[in-house]
Structures are given as C-alpha cells and as structure tokens.
Protein backbone atom coordinates (compact mmCIF):
# COMPACT_ATOMS: atom_id res chain seq x y z
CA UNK A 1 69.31 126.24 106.89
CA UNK A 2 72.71 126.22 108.49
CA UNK A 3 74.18 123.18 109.19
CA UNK A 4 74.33 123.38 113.42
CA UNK A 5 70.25 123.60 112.41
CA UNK A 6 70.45 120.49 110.13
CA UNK A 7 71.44 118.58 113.44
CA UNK A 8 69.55 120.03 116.70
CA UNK A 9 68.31 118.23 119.31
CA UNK A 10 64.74 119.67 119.02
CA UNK A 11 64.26 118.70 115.63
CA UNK A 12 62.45 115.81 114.51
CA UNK A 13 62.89 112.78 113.06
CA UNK A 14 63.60 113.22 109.29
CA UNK A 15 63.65 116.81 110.00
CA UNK A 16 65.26 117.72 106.92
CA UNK A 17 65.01 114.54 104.59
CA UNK A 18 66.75 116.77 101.34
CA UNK A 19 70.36 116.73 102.83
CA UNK A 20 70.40 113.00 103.30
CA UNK A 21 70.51 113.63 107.06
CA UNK A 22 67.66 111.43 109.05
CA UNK A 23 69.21 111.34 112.36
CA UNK A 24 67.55 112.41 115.61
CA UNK A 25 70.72 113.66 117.05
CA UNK A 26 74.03 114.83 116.41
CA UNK A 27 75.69 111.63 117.67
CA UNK A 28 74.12 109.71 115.17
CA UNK A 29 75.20 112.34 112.55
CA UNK A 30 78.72 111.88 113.89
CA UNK A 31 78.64 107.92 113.76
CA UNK A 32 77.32 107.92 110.55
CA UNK A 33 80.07 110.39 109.33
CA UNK A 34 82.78 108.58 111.05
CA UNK A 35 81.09 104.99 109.87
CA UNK A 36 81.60 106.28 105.89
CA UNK A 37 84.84 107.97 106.55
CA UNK A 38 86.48 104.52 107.78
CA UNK A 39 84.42 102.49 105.24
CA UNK A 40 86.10 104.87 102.66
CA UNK A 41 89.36 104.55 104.51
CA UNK A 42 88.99 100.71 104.42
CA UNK A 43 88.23 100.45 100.89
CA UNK A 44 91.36 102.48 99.66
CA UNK A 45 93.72 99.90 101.78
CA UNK A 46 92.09 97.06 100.29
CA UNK A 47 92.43 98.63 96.71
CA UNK A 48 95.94 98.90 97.64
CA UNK A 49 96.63 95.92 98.93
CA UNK A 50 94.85 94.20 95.92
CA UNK A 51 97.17 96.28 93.96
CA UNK A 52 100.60 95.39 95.50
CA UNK A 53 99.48 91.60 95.46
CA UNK A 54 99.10 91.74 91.52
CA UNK A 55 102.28 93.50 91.19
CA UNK A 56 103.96 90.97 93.42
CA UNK A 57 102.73 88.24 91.14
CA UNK A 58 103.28 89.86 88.50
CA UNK A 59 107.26 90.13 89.35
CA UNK A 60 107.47 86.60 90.95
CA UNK A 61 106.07 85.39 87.24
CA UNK A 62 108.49 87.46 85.75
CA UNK A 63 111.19 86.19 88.18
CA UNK A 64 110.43 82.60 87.24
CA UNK A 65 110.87 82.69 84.09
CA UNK A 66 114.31 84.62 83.77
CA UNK A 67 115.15 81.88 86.37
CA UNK A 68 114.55 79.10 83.88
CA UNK A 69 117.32 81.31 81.60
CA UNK A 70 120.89 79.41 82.54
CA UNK A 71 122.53 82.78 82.13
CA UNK A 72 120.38 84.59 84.47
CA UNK A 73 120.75 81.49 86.97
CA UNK A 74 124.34 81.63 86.93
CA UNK A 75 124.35 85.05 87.40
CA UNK A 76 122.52 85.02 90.24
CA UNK A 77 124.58 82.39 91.89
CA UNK A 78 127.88 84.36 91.18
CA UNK A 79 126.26 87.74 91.81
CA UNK A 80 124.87 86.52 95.52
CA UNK A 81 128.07 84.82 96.16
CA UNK A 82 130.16 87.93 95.69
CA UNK A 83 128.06 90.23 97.60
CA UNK A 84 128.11 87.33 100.86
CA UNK A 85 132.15 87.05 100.32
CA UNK A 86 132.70 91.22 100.41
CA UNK A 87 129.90 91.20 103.31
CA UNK A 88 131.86 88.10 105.17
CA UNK A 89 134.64 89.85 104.80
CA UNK A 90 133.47 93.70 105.62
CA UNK A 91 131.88 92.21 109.33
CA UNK A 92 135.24 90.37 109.30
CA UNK A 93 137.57 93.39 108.88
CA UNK A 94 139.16 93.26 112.24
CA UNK A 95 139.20 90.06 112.76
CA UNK A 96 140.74 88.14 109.94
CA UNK A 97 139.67 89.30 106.34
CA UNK A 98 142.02 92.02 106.03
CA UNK A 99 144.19 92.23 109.39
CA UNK A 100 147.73 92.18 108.14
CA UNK A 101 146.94 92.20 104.58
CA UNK A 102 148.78 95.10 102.14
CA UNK A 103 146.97 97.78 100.46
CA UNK A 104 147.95 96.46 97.27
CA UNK A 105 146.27 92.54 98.13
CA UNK A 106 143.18 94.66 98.98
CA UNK A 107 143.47 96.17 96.22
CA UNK A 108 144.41 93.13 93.96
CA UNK A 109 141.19 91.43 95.52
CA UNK A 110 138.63 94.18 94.28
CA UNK A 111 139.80 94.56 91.46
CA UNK A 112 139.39 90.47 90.24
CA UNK A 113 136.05 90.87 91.90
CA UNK A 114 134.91 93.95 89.66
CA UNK A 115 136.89 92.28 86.57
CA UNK A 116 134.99 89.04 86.78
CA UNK A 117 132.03 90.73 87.44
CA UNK A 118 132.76 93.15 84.05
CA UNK A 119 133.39 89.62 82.67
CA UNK A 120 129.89 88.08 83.44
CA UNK A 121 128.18 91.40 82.48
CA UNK A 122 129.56 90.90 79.24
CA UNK A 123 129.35 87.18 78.75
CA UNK A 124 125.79 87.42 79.79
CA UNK A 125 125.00 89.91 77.35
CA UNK A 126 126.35 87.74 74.27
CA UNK A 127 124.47 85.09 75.55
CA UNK A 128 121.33 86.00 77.12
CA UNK A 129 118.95 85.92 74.24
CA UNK A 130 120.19 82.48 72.91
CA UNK A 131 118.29 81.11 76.45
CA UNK A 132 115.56 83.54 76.34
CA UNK A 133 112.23 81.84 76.93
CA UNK A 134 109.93 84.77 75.98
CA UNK A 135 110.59 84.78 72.65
C-alpha cells in the first residue's frame, strides 16, 4: 500500500490499523505528525535546559567554594580591579588616561600591571593549597 493510499479521503475509519495510522483524513494525519514532531522538539529543549541548569549549579558550587579560599578571593579582587583600571582607562584614551603622557609612562604602566600580575600568579601558586578547602 503506498503511503498517499494509507491516507485517502475515501477510506475508512481505521482503514489500515497495522501502520499506526487511524485517521479519517489527511489533516488529522498531518496534526498528529506535527503534534509528535513538536512534542519531540519540546522534550529535547527541556533536556537541555535541565542540562545547562545542573551545569550552572554545578559551577556556582564550585565557585563558592574557591571563594571561601583567601587566595582565590584576593585574586579576584586584584584581577577585576585591573581589568576595570585598563578598561577606565582604554574608554578614557582621549580624554585624560593617556593624553599627553610619553610612550615610555605607557609603557612603564603595563609593564607594573603585567609584573604584579606575574607576581600574584606566582604568590598564588605557593599558597593556594595551604587554603584549599577540598582537601
């Protein structure tokens, strides 16, 4: 039986009752077909959503408890402080940050940011696991 057959007009109710198809019309072949298709579609949003809410907790439990670490905290506070003062001061270019300043101040500036930055890196790294709360 081909399948324009499984679905004519002149066929009865339950014509066919094998293919799973007990429709009296092609309409209601198509609704039922487009009825699965976003039930299907539905399902794998919610499975994805489910998803990226247990990965979210997941990090924000993870986040938590590096935050009780003083080392990460600090770092953190220094870390978000640079990047504002070099984005204050990028927005700011023209108007006061660097107007008038030498290349070499510029470069002076950069340089103590990456050099305390190198420092932290390496202070945190001695120091990290004495805070570590996962142990």
């Amino acid at each position: 039986m081909s399948a324009t057959a499984k679905h004519d007009n002149n066929a009865g109710p339950n014509a066919n009752p094998e293919d799973g198809h007990h429709h009296n019309n092609k309409k209601e072949c198509a609704i039922e077909r487009l009825k699965a298709q976003l039930n299907s579609v539905s399902a794998a949003a919610w499975s994805y959503f489910q998803a990226v809410v247990s990965k979210s907790q997941d990090v924000a439990k993870v986040c938590l408890l590096e935050l009780q670490n003083p080392v990460v905290l600090v770092n953190l506070l220094l870390h978000s402080s640079v990047v504002c003062y070099l984005c204050n001061g990028y927005a700011n270019h023209n108007v006061r940050f660097l107007k008038g300043k030498p290349n070499s101040t510029v470069l002076a500036t950069t340089t103590g940011v990456l050099g305390l930055l190198t420092l932290d890196g390496i202070i945190s790294k001695k120091y990290y696991s004495r805070f570590d709360k996962k142990k």
